[in-house]
C-alpha atoms as a PDB file:
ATOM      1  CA  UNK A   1    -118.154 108.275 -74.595  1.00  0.00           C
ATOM      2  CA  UNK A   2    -117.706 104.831 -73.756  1.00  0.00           C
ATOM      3  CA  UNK A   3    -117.970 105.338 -70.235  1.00  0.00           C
ATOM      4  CA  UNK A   4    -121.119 107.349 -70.644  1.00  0.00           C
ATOM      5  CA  UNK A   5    -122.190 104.483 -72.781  1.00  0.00           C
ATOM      6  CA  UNK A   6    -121.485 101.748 -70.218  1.00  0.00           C
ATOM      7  CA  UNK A   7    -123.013 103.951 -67.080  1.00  0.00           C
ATOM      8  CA  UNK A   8    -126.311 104.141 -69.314  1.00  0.00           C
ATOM      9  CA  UNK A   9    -126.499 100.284 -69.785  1.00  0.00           C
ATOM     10  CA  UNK A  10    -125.872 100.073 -65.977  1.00  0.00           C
ATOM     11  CA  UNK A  11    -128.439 102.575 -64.831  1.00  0.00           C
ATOM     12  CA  UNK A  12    -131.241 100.862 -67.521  1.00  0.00           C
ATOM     13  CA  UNK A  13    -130.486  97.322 -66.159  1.00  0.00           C
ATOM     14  CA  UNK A  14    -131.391  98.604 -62.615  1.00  0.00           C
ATOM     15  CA  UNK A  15    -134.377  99.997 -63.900  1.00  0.00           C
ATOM     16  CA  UNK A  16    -135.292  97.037 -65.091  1.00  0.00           C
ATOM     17  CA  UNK A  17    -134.470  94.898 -62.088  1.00  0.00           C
ATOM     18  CA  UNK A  18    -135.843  97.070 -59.914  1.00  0.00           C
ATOM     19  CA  UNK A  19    -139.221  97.637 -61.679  1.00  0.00           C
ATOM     20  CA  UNK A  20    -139.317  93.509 -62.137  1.00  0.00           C
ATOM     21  CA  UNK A  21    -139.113  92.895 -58.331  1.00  0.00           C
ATOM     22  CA  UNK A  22    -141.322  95.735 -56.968  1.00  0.00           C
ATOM     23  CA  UNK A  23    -144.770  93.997 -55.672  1.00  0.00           C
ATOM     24  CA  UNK A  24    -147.478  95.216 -57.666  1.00  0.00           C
ATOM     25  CA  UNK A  25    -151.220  95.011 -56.372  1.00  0.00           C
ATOM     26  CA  UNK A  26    -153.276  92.181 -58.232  1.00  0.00           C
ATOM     27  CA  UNK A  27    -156.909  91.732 -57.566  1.00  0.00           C
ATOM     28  CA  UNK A  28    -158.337  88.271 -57.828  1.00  0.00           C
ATOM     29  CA  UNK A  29    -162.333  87.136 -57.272  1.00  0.00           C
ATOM     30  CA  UNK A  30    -162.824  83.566 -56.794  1.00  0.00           C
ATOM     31  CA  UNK A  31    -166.305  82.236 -56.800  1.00  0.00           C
ATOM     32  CA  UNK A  32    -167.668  78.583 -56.251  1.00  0.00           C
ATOM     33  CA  UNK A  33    -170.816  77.303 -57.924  1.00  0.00           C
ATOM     34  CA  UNK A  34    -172.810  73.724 -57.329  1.00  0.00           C
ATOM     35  CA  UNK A  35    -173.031  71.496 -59.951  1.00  0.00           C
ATOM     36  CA  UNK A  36    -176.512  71.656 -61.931  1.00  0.00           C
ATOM     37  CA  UNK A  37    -176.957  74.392 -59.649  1.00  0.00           C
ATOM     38  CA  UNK A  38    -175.802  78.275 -58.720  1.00  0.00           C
ATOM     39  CA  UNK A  39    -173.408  79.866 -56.962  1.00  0.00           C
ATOM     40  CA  UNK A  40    -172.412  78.978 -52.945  1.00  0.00           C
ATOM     41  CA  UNK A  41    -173.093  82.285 -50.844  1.00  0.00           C
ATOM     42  CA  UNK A  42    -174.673  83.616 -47.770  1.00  0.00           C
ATOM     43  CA  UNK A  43    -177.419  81.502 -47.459  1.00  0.00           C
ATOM     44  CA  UNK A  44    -175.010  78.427 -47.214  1.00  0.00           C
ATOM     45  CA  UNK A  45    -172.591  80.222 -44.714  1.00  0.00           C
ATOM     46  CA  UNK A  46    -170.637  79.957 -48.389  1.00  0.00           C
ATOM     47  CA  UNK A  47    -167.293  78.043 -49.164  1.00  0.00           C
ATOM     48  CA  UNK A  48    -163.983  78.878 -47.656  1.00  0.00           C
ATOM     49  CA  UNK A  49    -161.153  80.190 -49.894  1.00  0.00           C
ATOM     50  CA  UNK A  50    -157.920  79.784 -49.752  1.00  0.00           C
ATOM     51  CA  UNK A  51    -155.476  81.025 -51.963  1.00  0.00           C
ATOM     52  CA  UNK A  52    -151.844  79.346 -51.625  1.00  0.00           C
ATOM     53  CA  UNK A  53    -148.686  79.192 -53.308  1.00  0.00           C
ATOM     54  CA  UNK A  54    -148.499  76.044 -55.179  1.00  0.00           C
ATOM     55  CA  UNK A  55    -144.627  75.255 -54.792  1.00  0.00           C
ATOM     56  CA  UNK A  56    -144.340  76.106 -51.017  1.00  0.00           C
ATOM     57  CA  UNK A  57    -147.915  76.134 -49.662  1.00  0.00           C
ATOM     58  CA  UNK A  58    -147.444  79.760 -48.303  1.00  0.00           C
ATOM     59  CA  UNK A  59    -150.929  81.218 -47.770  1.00  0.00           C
ATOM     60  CA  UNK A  60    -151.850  84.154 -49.809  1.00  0.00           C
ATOM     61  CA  UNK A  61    -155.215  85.120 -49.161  1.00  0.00           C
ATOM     62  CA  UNK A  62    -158.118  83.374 -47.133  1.00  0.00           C
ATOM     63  CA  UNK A  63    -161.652  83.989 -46.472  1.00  0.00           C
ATOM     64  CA  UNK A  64    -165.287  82.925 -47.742  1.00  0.00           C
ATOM     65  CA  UNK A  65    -167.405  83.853 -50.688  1.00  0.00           C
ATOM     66  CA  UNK A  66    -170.280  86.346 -49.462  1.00  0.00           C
ATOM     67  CA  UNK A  67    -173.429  87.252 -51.764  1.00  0.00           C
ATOM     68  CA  UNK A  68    -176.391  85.724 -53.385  1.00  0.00           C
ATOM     69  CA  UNK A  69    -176.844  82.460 -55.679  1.00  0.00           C
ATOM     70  CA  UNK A  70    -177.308  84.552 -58.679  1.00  0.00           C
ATOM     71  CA  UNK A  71    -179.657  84.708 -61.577  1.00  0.00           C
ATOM     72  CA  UNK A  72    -181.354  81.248 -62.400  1.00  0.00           C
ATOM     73  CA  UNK A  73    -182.093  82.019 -65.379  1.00  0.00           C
ATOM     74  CA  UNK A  74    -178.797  82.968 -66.536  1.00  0.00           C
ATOM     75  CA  UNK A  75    -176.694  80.339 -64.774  1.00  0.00           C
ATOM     76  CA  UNK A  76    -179.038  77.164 -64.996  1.00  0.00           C
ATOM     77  CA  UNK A  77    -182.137  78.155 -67.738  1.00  0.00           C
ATOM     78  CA  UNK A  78    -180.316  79.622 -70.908  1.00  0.00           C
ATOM     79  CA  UNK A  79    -177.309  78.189 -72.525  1.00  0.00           C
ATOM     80  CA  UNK A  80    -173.872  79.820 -71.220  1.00  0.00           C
ATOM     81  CA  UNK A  81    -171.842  81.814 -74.083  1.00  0.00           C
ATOM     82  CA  UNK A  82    -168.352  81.933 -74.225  1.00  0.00           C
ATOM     83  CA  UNK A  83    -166.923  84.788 -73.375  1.00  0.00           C
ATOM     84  CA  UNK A  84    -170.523  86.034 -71.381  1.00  0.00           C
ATOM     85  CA  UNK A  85    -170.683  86.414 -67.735  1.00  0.00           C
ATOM     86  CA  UNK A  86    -171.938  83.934 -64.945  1.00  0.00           C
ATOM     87  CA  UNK A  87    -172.431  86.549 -62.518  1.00  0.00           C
ATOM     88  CA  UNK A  88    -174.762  89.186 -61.752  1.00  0.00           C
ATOM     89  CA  UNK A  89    -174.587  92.082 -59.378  1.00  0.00           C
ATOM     90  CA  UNK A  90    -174.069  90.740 -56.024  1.00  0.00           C
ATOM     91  CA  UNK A  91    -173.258  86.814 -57.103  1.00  0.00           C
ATOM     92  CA  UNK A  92    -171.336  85.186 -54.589  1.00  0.00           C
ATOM     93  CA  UNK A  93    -167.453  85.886 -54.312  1.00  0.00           C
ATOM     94  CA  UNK A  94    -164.378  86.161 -52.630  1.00  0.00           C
ATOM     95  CA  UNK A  95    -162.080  88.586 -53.209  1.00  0.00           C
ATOM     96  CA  UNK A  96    -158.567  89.223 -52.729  1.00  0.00           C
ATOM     97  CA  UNK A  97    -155.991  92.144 -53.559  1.00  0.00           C
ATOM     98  CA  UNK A  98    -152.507  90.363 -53.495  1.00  0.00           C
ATOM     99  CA  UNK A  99    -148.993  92.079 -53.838  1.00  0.00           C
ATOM    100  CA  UNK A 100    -146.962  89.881 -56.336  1.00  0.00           C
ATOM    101  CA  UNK A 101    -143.722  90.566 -57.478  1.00  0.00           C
ATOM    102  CA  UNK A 102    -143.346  87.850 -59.762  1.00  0.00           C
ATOM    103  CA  UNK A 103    -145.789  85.257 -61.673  1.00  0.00           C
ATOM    104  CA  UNK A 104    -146.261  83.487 -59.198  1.00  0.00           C
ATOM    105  CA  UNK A 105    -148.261  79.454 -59.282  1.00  0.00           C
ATOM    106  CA  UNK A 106    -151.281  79.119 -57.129  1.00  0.00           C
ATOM    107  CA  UNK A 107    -153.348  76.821 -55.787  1.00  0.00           C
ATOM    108  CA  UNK A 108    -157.335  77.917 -55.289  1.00  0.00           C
ATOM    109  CA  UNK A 109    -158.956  75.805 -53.361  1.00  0.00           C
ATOM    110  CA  UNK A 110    -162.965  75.904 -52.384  1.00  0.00           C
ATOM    111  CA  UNK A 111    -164.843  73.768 -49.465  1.00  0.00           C
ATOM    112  CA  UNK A 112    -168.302  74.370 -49.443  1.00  0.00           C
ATOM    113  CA  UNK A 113    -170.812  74.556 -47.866  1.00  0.00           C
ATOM    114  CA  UNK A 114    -169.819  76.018 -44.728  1.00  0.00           C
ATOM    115  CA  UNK A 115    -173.138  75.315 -42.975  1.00  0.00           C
ATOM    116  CA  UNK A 116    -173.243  71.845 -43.610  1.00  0.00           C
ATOM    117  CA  UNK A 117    -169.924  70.511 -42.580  1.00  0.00           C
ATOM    118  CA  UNK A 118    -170.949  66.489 -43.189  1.00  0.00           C
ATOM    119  CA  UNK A 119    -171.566  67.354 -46.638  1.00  0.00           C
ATOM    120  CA  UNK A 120    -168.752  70.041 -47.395  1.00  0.00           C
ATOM    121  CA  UNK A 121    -166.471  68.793 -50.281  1.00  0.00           C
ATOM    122  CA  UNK A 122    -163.262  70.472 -51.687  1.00  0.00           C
ATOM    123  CA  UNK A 123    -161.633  71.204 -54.906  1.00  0.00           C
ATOM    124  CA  UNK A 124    -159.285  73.282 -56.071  1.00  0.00           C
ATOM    125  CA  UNK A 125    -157.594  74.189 -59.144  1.00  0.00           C
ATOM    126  CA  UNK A 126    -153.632  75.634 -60.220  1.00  0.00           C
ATOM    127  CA  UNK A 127    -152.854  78.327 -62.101  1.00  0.00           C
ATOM    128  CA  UNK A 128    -150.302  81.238 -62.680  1.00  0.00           C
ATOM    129  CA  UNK A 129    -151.121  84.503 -61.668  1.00  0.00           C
ATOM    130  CA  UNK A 130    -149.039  87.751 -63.217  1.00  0.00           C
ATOM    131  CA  UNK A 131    -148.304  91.165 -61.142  1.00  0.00           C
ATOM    132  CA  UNK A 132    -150.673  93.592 -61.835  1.00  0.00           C
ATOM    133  CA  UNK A 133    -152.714  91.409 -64.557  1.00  0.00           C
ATOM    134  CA  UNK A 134    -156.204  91.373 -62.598  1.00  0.00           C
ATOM    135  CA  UNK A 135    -158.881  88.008 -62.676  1.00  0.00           C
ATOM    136  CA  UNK A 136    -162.063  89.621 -61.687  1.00  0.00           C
ATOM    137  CA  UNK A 137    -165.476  89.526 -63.696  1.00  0.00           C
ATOM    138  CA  UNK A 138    -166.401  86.041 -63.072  1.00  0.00           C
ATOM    139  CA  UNK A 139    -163.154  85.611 -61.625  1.00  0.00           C
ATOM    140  CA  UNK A 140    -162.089  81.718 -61.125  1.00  0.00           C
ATOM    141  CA  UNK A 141    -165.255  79.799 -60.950  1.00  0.00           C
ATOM    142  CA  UNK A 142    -164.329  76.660 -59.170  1.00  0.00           C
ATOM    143  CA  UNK A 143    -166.995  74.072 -59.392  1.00  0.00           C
ATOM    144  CA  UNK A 144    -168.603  72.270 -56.132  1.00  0.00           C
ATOM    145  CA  UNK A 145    -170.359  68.781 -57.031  1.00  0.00           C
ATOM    146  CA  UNK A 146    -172.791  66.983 -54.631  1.00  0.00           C
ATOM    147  CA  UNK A 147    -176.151  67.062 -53.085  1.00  0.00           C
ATOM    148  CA  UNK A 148    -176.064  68.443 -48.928  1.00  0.00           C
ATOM    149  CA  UNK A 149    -177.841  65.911 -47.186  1.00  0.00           C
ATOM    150  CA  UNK A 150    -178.589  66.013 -43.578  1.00  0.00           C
ATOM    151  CA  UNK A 151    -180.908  63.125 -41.761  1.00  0.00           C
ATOM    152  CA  UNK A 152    -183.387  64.908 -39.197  1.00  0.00           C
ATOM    153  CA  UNK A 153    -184.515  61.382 -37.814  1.00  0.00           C
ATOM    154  CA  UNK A 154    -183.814  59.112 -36.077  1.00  0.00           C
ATOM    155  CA  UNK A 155    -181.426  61.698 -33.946  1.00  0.00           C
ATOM    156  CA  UNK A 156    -178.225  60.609 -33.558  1.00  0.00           C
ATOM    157  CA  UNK A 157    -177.918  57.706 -30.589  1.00  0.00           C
ATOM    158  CA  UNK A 158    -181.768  58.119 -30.282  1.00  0.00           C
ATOM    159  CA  UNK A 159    -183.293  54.991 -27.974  1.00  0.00           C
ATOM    160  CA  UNK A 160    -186.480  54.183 -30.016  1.00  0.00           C
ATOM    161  CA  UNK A 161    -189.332  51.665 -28.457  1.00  0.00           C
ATOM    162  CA  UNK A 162    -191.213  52.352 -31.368  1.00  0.00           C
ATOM    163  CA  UNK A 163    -192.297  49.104 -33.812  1.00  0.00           C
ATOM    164  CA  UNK A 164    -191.499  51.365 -37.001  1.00  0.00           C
ATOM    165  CA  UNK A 165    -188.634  53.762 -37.436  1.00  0.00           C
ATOM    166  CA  UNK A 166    -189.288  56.788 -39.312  1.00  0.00           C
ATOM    167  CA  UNK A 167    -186.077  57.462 -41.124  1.00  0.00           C
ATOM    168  CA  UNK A 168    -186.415  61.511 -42.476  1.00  0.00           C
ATOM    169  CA  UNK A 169    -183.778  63.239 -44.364  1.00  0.00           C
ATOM    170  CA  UNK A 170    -183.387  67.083 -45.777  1.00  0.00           C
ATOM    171  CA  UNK A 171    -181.512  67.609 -49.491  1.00  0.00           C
ATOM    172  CA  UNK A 172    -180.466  69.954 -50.916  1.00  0.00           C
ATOM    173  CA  UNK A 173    -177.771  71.309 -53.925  1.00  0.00           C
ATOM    174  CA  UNK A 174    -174.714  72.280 -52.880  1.00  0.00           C
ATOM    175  CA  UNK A 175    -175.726  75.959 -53.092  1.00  0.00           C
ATOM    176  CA  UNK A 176    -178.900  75.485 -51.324  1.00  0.00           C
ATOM    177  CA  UNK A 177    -181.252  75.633 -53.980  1.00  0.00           C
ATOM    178  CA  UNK A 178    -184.496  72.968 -53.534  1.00  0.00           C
ATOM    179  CA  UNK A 179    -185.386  70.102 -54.587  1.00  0.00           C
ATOM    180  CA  UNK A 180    -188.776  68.232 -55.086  1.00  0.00           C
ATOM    181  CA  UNK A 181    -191.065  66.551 -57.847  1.00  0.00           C
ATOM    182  CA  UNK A 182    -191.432  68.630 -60.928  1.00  0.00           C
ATOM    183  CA  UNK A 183    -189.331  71.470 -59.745  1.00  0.00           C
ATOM    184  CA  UNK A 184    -186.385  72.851 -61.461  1.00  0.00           C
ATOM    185  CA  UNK A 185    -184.057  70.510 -59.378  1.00  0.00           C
ATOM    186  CA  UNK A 186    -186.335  67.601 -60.257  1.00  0.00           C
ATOM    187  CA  UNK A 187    -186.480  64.535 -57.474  1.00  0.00           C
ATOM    188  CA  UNK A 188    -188.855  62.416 -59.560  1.00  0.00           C
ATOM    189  CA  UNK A 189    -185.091  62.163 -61.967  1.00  0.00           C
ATOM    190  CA  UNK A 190    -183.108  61.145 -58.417  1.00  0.00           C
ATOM    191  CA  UNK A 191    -182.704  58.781 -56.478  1.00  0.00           C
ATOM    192  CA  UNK A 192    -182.378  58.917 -52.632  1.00  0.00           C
ATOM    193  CA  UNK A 193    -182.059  56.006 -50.385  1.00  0.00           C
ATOM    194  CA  UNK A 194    -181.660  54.653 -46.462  1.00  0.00           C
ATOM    195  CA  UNK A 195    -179.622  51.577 -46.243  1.00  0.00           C
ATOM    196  CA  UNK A 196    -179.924  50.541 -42.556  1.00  0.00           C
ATOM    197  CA  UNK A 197    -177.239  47.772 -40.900  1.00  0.00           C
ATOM    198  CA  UNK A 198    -176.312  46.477 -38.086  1.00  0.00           C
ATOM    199  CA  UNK A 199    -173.354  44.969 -36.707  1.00  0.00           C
ATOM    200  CA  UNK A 200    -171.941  45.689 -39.828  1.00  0.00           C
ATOM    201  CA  UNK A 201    -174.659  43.948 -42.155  1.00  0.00           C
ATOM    202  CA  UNK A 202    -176.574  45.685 -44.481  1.00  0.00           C
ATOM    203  CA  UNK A 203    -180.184  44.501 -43.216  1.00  0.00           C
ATOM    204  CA  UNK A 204    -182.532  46.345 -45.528  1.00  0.00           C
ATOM    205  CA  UNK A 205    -182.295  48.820 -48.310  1.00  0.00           C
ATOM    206  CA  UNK A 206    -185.124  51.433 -48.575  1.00  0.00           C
ATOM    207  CA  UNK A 207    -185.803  53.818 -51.344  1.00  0.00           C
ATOM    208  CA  UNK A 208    -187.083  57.321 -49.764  1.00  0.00           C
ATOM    209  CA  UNK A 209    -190.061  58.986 -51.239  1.00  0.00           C
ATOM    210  CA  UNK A 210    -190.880  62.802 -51.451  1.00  0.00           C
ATOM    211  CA  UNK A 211    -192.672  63.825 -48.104  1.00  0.00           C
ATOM    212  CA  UNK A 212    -194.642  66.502 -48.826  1.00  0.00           C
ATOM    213  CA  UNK A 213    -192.168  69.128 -47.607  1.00  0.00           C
ATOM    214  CA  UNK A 214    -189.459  70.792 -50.486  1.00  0.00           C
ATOM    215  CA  UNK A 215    -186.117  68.866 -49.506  1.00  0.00           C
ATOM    216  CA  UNK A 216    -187.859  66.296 -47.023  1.00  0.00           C
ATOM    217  CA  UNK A 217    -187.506  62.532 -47.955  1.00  0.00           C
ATOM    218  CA  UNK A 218    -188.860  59.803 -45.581  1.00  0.00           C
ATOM    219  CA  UNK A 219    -188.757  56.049 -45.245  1.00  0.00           C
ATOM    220  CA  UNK A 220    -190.096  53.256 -42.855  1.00  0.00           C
ATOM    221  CA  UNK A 221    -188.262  50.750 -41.558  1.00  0.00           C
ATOM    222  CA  UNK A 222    -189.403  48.137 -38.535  1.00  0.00           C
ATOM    223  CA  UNK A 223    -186.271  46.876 -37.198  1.00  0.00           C
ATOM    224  CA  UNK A 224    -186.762  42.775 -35.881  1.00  0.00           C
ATOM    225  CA  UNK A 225    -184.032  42.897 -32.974  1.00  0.00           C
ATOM    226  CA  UNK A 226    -182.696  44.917 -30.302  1.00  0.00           C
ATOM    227  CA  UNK A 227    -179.243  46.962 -30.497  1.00  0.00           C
ATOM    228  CA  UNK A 228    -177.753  49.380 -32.513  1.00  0.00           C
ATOM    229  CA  UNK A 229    -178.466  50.285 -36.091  1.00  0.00           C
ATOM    230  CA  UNK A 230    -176.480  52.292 -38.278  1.00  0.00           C
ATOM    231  CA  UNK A 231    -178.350  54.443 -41.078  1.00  0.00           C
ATOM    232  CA  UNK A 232    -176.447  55.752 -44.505  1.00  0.00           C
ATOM    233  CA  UNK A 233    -178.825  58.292 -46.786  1.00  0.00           C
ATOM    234  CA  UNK A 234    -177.089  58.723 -50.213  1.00  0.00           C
ATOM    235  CA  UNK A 235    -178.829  60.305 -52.884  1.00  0.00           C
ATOM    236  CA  UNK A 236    -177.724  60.033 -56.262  1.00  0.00           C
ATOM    237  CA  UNK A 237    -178.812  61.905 -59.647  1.00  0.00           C
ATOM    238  CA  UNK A 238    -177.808  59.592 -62.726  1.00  0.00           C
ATOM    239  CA  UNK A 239    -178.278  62.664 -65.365  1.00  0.00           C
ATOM    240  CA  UNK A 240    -174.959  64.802 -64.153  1.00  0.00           C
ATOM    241  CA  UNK A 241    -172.825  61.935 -61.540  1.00  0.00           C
ATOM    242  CA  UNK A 242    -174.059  64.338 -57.901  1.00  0.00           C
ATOM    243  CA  UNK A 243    -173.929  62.352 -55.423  1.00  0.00           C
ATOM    244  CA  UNK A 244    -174.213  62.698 -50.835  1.00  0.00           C
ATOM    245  CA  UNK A 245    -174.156  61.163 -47.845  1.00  0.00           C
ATOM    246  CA  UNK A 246    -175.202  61.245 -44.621  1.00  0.00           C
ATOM    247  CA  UNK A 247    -175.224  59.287 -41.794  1.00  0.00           C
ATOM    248  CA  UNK A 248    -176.499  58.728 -38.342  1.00  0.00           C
ATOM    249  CA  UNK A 249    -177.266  55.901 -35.511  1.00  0.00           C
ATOM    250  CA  UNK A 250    -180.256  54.952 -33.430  1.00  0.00           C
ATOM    251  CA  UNK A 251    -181.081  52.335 -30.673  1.00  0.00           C
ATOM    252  CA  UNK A 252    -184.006  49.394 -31.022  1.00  0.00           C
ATOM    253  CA  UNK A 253    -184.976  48.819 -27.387  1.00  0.00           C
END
């Protein structure tokens, strides 16, 4: 009896091992969303995912989220309720199906966007994932601040003869949604602005004003010498802390 007894205990203990260490499929959506804004998807070439883990940096899953921005309404009209969804049918995501064996620590990180690599920003977040215990719904929402800003002129290294230098630059959020006076993502409540040096020196500061065009923002500036100049666009909203840069250089002749 004993022996039966003991041979019992043995075979449940290898059960129990065995079931413990067998890999077990575990799905896990990942989405990023713009600050103030919607979520990062196709139209932005969306944000790269990776999914490592956090103690050795092995790589579980990488790719890119894929879909639309979402519902305005829901994600940047109406107040959010806890426990209620983000998402919508298609909403930007990346998903992953992962075999764990073990709760395992992660790191999930998010650059985005992908189309606008001078204004891409990452962040990334830690958390435990168990076998077979799926995060899917709105999955892990990781949150992308910023504005993408990209100057269209003066062109990079551009030789300009001209008295007056027209300095243009296109923003946008982080998910590519518009901005302008009045609209939803309101410019009259930001603040975008060309500082222009040279040699180092900041030589004039000039705030950019709404050109007519959703996203455009243009300011003058009549450089007094020869030589290089170096331009810096920033734009800055004081009501949530999103901020972006961009940069470029032209040539007074």
């Amino acid at each position: 009896m004993k022996i039966k007894t003991s041979f019992l205990f043995f075979l449940l203990v290898g059960c129990v091992t065995a079931t413990s260490l067998s890999q077990q499929s575990t799905t896990v959506v990942v989405r990023a969303i713009a600050k103030d804004a919607k979520f990062i998807g196709t139209s932005m070439d969306g944000a790269s995912i990776l999914i490592e883990e956090a103690d050795s940096g092995v790589i579980l899953a990488e790719g890119k989220t894929e879909g639309t921005t979402g519902d305005t309404q829901r994600l940047v009209r109406e107040p959010h309720k806890r426990y209620g969804d983000l998402h919508t049918e298609g909403a930007a995501k990346f998903e992953a199906q992962l075999d764990l064996s073990e709760p395992t620590l992660v790191k999930v990180s998010a650059t985005a966007p992908k189309s606008q690599r001078q204004s891409s920003v990452t962040t990334s977040t830690e958390l435990w994932l168990i076998p077979g215990k799926d995060i899917t719904g709105d999955g892990i929402v990781l949150e992308i601040p910023g504005f993408s800003i990209d100057i269209l002129q003066p062109q990079a290294h551009e030789r300009n003869p001209n008295e007056t230098v027209t300095i243009t630059a296109n923003a946008v959020m982080m998910c590519g949604c518009p901005i302008e006076p009045g609209g939803l993502w309101d410019s009259d409540e930001m603040e975008f602005v060309a500082v222009i040096e040279k040699g180092g020196e900041e030589v004039e500061r000039k705030r950019m004003e709404f050109a007519g065009k959703q996203n455009t923002f243009e300011a003058s500036f009549a450089p007094e010498e020869n030589g290089p100049y170096q331009i810096l666009v920033y734009g800055y909203d004081p009501r949530t802390g999103n901020t972006g840069v961009d940069r470029t250089t032209f040539i007074k002749q």
